[in-house]
PDB file of N, CA and C in Angstrom:
ATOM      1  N   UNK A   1       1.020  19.332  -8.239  1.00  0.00           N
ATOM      2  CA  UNK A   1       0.925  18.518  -7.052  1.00  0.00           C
ATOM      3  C   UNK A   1       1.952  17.391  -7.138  1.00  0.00           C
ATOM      4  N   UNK A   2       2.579  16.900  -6.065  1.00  0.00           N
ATOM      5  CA  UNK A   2       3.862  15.891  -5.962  1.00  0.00           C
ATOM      6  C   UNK A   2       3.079  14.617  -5.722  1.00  0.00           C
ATOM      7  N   UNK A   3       3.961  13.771  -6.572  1.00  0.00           N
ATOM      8  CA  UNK A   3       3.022  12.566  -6.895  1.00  0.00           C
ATOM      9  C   UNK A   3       4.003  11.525  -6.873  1.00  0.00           C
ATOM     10  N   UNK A   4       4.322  10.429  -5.856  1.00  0.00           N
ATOM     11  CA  UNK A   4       5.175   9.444  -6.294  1.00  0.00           C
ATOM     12  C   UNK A   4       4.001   8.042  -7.115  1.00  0.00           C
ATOM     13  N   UNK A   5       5.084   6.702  -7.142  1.00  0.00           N
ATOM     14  CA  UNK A   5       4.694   5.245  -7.974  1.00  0.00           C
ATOM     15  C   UNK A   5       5.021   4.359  -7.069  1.00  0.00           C
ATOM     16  N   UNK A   6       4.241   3.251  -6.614  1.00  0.00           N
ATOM     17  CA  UNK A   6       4.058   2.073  -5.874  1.00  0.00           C
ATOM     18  C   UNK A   6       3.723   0.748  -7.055  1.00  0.00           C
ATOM     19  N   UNK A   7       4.430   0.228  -7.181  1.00  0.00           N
ATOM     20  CA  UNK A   7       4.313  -0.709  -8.169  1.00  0.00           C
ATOM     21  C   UNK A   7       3.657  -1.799  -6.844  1.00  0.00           C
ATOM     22  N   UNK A   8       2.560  -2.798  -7.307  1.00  0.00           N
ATOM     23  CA  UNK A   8       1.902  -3.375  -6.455  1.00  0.00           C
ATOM     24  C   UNK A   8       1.702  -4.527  -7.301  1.00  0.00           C
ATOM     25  N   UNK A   9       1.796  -6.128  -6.397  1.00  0.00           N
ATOM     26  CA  UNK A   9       1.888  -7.449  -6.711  1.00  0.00           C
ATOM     27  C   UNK A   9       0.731  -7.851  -7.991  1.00  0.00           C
ATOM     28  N   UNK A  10      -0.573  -7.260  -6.951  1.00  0.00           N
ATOM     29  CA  UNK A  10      -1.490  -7.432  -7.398  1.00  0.00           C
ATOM     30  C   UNK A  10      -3.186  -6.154  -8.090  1.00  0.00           C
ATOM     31  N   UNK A  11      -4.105  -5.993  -8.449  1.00  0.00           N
ATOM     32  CA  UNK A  11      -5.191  -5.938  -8.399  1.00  0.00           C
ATOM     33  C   UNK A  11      -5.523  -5.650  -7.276  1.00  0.00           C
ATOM     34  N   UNK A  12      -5.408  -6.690  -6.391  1.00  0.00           N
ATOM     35  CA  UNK A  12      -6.172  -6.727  -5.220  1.00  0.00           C
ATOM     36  C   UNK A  12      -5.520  -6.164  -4.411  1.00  0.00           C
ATOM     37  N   UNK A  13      -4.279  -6.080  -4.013  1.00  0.00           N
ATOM     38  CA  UNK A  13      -3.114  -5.198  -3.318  1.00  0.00           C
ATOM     39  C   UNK A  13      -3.194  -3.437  -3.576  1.00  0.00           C
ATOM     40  N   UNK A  14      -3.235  -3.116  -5.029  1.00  0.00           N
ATOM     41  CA  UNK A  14      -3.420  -1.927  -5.050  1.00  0.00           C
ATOM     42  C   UNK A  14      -4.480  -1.203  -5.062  1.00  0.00           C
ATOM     43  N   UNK A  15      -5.551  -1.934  -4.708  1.00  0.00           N
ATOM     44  CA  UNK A  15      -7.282  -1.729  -4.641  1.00  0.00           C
ATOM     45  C   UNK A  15      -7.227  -1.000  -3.377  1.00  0.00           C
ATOM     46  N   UNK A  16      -6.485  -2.115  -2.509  1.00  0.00           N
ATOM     47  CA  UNK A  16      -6.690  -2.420  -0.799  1.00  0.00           C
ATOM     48  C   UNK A  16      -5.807  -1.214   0.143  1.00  0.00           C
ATOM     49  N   UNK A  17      -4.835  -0.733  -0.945  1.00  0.00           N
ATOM     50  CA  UNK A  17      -4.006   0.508  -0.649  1.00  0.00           C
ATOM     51  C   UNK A  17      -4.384   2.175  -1.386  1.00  0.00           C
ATOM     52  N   UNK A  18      -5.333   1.494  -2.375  1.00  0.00           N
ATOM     53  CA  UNK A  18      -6.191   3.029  -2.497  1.00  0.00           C
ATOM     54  C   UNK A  18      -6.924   3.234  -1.627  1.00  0.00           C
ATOM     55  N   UNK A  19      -7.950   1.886  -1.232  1.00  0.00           N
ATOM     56  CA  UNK A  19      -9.026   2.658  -0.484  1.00  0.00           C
ATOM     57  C   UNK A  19      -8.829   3.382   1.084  1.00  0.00           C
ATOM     58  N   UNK A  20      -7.465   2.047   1.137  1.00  0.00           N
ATOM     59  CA  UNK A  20      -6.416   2.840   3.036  1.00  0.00           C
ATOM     60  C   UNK A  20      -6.748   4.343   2.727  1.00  0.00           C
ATOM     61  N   UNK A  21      -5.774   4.183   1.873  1.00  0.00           N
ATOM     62  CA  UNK A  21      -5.788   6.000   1.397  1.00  0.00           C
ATOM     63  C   UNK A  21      -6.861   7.029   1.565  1.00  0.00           C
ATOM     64  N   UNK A  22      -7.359   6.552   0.585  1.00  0.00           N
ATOM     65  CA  UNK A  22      -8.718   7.343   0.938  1.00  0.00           C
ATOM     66  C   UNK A  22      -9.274   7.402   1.747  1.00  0.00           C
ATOM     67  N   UNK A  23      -9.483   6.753   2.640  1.00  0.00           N
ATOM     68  CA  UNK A  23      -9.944   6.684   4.115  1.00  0.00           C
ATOM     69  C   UNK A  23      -9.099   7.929   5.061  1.00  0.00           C
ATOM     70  N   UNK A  24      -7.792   7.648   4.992  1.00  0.00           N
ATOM     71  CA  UNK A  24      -7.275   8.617   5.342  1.00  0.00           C
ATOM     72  C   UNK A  24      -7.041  10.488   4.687  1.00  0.00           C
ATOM     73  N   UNK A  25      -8.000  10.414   3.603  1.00  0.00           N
ATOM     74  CA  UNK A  25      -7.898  11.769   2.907  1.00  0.00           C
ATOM     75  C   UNK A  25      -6.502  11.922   1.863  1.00  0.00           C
ATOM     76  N   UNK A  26      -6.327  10.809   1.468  1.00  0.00           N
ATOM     77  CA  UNK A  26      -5.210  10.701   0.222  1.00  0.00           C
ATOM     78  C   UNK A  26      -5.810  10.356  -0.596  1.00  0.00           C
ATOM     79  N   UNK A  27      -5.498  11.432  -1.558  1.00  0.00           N
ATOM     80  CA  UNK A  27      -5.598  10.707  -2.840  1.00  0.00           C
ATOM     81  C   UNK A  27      -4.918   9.981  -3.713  1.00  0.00           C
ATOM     82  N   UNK A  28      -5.527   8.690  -4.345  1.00  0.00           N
ATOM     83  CA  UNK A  28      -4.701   8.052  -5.513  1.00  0.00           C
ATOM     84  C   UNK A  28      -5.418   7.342  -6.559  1.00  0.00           C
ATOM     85  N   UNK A  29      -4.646   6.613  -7.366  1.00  0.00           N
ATOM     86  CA  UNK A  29      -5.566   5.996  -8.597  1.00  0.00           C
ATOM     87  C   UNK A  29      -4.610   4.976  -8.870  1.00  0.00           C
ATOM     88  N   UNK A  30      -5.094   3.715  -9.729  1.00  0.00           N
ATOM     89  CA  UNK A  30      -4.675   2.469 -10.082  1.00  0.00           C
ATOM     90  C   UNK A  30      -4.586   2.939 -11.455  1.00  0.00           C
ATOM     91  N   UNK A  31      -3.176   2.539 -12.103  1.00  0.00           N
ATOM     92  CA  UNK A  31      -2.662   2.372 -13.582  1.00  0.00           C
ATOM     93  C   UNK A  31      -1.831   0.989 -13.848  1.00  0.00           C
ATOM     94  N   UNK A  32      -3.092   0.581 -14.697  1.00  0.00           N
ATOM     95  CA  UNK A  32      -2.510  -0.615 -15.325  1.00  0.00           C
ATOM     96  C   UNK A  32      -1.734  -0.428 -16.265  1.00  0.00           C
ATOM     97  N   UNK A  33      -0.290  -1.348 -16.159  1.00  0.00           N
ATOM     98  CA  UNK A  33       0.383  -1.247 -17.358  1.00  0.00           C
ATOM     99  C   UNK A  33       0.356  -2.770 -17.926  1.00  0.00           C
ATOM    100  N   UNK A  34       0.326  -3.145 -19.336  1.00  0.00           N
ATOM    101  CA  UNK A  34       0.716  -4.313 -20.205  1.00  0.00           C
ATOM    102  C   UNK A  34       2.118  -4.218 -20.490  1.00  0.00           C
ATOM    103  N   UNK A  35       2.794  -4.960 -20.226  1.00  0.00           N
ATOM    104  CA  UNK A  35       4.090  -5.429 -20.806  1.00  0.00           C
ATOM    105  C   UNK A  35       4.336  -6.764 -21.648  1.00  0.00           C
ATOM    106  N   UNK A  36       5.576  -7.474 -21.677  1.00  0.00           N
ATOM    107  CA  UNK A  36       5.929  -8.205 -22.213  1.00  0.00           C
ATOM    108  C   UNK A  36       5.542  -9.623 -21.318  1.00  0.00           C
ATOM    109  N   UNK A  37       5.653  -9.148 -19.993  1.00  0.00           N
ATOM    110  CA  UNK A  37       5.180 -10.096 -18.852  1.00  0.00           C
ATOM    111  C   UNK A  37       4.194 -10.331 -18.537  1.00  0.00           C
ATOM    112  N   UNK A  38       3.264  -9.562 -19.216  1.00  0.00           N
ATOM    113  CA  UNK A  38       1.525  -9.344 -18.539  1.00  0.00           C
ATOM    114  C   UNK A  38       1.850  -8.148 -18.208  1.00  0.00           C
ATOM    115  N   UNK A  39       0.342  -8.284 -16.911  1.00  0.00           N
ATOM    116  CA  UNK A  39      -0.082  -6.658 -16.734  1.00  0.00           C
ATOM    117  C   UNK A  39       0.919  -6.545 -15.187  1.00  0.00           C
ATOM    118  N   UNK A  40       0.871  -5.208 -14.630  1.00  0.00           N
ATOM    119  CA  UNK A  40       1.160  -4.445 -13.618  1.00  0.00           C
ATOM    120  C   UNK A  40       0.353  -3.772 -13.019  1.00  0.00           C
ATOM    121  N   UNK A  41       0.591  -3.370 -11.746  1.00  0.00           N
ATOM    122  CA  UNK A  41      -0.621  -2.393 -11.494  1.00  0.00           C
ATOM    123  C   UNK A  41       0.364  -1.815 -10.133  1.00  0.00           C
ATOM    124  N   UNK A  42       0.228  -0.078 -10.492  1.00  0.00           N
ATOM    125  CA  UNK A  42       0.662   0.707 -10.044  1.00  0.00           C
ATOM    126  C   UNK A  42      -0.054   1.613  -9.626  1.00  0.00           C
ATOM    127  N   UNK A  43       0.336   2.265  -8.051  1.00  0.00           N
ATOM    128  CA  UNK A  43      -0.410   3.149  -7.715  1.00  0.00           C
ATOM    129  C   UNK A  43       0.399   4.337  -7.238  1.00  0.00           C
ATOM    130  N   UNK A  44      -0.642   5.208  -8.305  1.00  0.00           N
ATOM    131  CA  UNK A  44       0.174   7.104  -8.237  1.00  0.00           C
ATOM    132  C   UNK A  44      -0.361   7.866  -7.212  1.00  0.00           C
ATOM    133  N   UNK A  45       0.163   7.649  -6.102  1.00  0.00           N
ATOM    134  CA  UNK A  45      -0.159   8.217  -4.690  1.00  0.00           C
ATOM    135  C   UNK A  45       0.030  10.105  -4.800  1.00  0.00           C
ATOM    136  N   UNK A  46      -1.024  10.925  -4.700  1.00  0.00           N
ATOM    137  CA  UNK A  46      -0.998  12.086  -4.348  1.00  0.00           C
ATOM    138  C   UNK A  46      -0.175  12.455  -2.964  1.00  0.00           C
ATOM    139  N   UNK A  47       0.663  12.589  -2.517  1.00  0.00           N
ATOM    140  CA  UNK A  47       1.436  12.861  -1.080  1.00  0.00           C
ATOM    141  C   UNK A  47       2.672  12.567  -0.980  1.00  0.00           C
ATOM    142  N   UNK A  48       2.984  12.908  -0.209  1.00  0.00           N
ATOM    143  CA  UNK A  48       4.490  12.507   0.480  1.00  0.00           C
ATOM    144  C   UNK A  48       4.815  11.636   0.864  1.00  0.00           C
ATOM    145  N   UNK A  49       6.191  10.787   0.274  1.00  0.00           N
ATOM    146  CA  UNK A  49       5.876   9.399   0.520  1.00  0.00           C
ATOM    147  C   UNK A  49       6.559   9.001   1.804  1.00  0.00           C
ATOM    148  N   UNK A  50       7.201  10.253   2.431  1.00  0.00           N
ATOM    149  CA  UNK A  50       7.387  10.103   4.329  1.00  0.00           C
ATOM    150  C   UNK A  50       6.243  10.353   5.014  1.00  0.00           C
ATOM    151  N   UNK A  51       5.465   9.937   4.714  1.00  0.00           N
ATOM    152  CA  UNK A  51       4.134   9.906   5.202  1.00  0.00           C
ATOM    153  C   UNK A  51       3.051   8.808   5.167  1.00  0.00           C
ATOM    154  N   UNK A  52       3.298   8.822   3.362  1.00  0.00           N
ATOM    155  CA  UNK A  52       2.198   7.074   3.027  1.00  0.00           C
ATOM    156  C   UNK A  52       2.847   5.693   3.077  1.00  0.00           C
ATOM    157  N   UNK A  53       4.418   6.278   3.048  1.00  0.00           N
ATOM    158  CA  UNK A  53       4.394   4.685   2.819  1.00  0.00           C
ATOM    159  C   UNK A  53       4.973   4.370   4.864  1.00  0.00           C
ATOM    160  N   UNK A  54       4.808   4.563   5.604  1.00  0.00           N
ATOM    161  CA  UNK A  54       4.845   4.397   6.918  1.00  0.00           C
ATOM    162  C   UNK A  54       3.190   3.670   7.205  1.00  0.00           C
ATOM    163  N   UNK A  55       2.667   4.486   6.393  1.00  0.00           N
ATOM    164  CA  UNK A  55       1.033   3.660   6.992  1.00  0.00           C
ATOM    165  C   UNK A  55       0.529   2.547   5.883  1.00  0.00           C
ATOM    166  N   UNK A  56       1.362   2.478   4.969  1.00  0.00           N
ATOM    167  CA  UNK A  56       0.889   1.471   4.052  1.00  0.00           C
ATOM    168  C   UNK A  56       1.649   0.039   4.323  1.00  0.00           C
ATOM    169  N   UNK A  57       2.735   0.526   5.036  1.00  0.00           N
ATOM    170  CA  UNK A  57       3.120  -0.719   6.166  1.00  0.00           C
ATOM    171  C   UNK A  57       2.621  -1.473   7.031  1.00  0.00           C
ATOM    172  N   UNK A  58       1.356  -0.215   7.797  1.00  0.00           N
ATOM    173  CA  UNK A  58       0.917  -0.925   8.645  1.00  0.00           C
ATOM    174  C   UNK A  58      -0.386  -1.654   7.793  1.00  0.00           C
ATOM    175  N   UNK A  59      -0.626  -1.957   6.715  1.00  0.00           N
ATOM    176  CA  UNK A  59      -1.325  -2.878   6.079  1.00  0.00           C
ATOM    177  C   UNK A  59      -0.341  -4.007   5.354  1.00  0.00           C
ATOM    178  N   UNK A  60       0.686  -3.966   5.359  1.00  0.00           N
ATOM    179  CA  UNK A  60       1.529  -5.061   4.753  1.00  0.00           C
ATOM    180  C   UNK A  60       1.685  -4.651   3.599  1.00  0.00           C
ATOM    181  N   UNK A  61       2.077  -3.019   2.860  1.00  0.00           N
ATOM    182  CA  UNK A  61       2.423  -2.765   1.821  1.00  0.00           C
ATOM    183  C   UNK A  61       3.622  -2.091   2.007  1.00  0.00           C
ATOM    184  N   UNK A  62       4.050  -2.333   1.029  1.00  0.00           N
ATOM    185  CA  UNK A  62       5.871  -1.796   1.054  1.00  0.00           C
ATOM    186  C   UNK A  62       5.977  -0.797  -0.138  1.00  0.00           C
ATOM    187  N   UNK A  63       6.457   0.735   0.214  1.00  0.00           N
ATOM    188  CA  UNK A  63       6.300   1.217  -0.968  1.00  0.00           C
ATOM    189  C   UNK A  63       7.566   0.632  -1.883  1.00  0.00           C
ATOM    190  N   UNK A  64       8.535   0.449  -1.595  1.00  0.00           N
ATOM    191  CA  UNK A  64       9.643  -0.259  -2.422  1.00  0.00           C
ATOM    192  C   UNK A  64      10.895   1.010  -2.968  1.00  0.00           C
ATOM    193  N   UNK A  65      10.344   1.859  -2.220  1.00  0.00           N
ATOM    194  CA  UNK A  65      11.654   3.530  -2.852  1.00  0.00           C
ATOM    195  C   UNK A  65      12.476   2.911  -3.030  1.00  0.00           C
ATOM    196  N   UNK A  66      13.654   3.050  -4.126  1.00  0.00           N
ATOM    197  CA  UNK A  66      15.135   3.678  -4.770  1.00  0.00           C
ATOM    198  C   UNK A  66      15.797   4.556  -3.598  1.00  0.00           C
ATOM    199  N   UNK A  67      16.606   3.821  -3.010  1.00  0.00           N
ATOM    200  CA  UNK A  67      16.999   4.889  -2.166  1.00  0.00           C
ATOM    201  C   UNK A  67      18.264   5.866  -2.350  1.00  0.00           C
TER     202      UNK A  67
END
């Protein structure tokens, strides 16, 4: 299954963009990473990201692609 990464500000940001998701029948999950800076929190979106990240806009999330 094709899976992109949304690196997200916060906890509370990538909480608020799983549950969008899920609401809409996407699946995803929150991975915390520890670094040198503290933590991160990233979300591994199940889908296409010409698809999620258009509606994760309309909540004020930016997926942030490499273009």
């Amino acid at each position: 299954m094709n899976f992109f990464l949304i690196n997200t500000r916060s906890m509370t940001q990538a909480e608020k963009a799983r549950l969008y998701l899920a609401r809409n029948g996407i699946k995803s999950v929150i991975i915390r990473t520890t670094g040198r800076n503290g933590c991160t929190f990233t979300l591994k979106v199940f889908g296409d990201a010409g698809t999620v990240c258009p509606m994760l806009s309309r909540i004020g999330i930016s997926c942030d692609l490499p273009r």
